[in-house]
Structure formats: C-alpha cells, structure tokens
C-alpha atoms as a PDB file:
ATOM      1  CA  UNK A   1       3.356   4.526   7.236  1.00  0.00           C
ATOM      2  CA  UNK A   2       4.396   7.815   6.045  1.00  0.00           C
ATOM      3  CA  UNK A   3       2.308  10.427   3.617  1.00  0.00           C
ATOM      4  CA  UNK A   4       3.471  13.805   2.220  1.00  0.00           C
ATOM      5  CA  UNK A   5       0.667  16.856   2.036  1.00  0.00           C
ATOM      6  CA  UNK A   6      -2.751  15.443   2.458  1.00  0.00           C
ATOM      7  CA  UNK A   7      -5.512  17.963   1.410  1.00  0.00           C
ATOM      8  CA  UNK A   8      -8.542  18.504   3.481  1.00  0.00           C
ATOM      9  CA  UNK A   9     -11.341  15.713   3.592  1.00  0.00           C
ATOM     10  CA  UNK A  10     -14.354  15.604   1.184  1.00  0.00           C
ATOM     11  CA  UNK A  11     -17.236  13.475   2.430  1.00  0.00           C
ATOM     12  CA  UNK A  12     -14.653  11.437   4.593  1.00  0.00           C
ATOM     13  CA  UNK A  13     -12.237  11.411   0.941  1.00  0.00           C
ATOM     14  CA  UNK A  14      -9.052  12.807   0.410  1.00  0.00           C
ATOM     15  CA  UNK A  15      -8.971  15.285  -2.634  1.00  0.00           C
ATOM     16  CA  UNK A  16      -4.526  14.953  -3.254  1.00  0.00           C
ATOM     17  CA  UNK A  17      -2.087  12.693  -2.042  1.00  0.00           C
ATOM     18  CA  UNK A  18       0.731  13.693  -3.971  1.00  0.00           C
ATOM     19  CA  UNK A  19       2.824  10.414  -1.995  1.00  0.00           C
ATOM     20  CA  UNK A  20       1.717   7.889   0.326  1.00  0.00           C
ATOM     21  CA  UNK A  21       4.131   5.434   1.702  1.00  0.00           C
ATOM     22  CA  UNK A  22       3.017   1.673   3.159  1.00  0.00           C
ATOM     23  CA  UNK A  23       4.341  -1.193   4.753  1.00  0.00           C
ATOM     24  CA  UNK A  24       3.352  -5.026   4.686  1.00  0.00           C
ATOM     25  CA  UNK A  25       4.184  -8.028   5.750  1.00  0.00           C
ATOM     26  CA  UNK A  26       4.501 -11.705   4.034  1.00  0.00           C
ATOM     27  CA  UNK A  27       1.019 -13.874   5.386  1.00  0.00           C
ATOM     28  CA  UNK A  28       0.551 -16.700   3.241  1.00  0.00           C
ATOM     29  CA  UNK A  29       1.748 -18.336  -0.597  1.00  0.00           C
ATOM     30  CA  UNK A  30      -0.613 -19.167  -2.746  1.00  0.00           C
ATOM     31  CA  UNK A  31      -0.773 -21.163  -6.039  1.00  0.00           C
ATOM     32  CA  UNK A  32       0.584 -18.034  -8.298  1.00  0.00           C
ATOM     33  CA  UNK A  33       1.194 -15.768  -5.686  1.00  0.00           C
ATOM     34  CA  UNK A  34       2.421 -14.495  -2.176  1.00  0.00           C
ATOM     35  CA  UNK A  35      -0.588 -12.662  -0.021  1.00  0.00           C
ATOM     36  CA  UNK A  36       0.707  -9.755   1.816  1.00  0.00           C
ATOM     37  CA  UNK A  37      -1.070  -7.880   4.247  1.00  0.00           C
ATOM     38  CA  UNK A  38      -0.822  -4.006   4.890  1.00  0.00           C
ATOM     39  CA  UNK A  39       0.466  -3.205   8.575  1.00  0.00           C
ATOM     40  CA  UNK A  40      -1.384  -0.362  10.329  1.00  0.00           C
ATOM     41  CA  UNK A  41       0.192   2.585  11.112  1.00  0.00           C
ATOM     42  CA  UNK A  42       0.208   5.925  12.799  1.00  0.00           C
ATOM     43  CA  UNK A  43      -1.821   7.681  10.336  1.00  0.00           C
ATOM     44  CA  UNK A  44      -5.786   6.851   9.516  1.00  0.00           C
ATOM     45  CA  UNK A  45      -6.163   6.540   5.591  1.00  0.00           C
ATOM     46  CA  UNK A  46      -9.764   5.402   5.595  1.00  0.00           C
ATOM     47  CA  UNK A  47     -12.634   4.649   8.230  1.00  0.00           C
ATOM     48  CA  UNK A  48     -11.280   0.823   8.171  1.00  0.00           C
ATOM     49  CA  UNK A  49      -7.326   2.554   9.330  1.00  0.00           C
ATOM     50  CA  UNK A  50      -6.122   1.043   6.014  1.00  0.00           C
ATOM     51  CA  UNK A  51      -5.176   2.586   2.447  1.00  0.00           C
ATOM     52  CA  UNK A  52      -5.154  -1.029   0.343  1.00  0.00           C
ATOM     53  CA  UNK A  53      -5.365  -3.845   2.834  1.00  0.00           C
ATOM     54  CA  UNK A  54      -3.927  -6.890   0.881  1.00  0.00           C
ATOM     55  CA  UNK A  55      -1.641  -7.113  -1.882  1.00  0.00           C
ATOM     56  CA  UNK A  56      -0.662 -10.074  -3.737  1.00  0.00           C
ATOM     57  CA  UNK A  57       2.364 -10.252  -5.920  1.00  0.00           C
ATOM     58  CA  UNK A  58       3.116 -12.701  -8.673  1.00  0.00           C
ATOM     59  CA  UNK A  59       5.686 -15.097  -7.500  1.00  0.00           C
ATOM     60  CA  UNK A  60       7.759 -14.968 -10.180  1.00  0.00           C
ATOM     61  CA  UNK A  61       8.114 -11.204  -9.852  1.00  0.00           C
ATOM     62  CA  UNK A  62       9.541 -11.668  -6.340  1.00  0.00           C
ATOM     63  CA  UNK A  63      12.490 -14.395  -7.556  1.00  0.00           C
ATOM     64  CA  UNK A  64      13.308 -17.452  -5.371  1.00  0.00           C
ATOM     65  CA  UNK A  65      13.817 -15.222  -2.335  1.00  0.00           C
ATOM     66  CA  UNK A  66      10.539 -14.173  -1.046  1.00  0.00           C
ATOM     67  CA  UNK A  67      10.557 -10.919   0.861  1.00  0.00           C
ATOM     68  CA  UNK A  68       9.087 -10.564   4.672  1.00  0.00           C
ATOM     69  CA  UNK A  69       7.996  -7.189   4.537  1.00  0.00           C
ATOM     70  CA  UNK A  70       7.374  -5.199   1.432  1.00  0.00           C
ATOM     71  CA  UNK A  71       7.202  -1.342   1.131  1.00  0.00           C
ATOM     72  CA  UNK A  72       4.919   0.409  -1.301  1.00  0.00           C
ATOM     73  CA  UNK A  73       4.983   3.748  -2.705  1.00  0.00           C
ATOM     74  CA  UNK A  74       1.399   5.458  -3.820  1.00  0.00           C
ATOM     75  CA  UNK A  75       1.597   8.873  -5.716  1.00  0.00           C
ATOM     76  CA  UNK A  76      -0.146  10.648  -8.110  1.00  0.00           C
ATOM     77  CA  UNK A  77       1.626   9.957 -11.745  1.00  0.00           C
ATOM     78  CA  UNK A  78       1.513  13.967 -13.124  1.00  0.00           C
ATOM     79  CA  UNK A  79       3.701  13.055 -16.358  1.00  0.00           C
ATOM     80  CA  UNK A  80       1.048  10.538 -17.910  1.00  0.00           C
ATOM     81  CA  UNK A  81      -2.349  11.545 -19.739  1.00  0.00           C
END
C-alpha cells in the first residue's frame, strides 16, 4: 500500500489524500461478479487498518481472464466540478 502527502488527522479523519494506492487479491466469483478483498499493508488508513475492504468488479469488465491481484488507485479528481 502506498499513499502520497496525507494531511494531519481530524477526529481520527484525514482532511487530503491527494493519491492513495491499494492492493487486493481475487477471494471468491459470484453470480455477476468477482469479490476481491483489500490486503493490509504497512500504512493504517482507518481504525479497522483498511481504506475500502472489498471490491467487487463486474465480470464482464475483467474479460475471460480473471486477475489474482488487482491494484487500485484513489485520488482526489481536481479537474471535475
């Protein structure tokens, strides 16, 4: 897990994370999607040590070849409104 300039804590909540970088890994297939399940890294994000937890993905997003391990990328989107 890797983040870029964290500000200082409010009430236990960060105030900017410009990026925040995660890993998961593949646990299960469902009907209409694939469950994956955020891996815990060096850094504390929360009081629970995770930023997300689990993510499922459409399957037909991922194409016939289902990835192990996905990485995510969480920033701040300054272009938009």
């Amino acid at each position: 897990m890797e983040s870029q300039r964290l500000d200082a804590k409010s009430n236990g909540r960060r105030e900017v994370v410009e990026k925040l970088e995660l890993k998961f890994t593949y646990e299960k297939e469902t009907k209409n999607t694939i469950r994956y399940q955020e891996e815990l890294g060096e850094e504390v994000h929360s009081s629970r040590d995770i930023a997300v937890g689990t993510l499922y993905v459409q399957k037909e997003v991922l194409g016939e070849r289902v990835p192990q391990r996905l990485r995510v990328i969480i920033e701040e989107d300054t272009n938009g409104k």
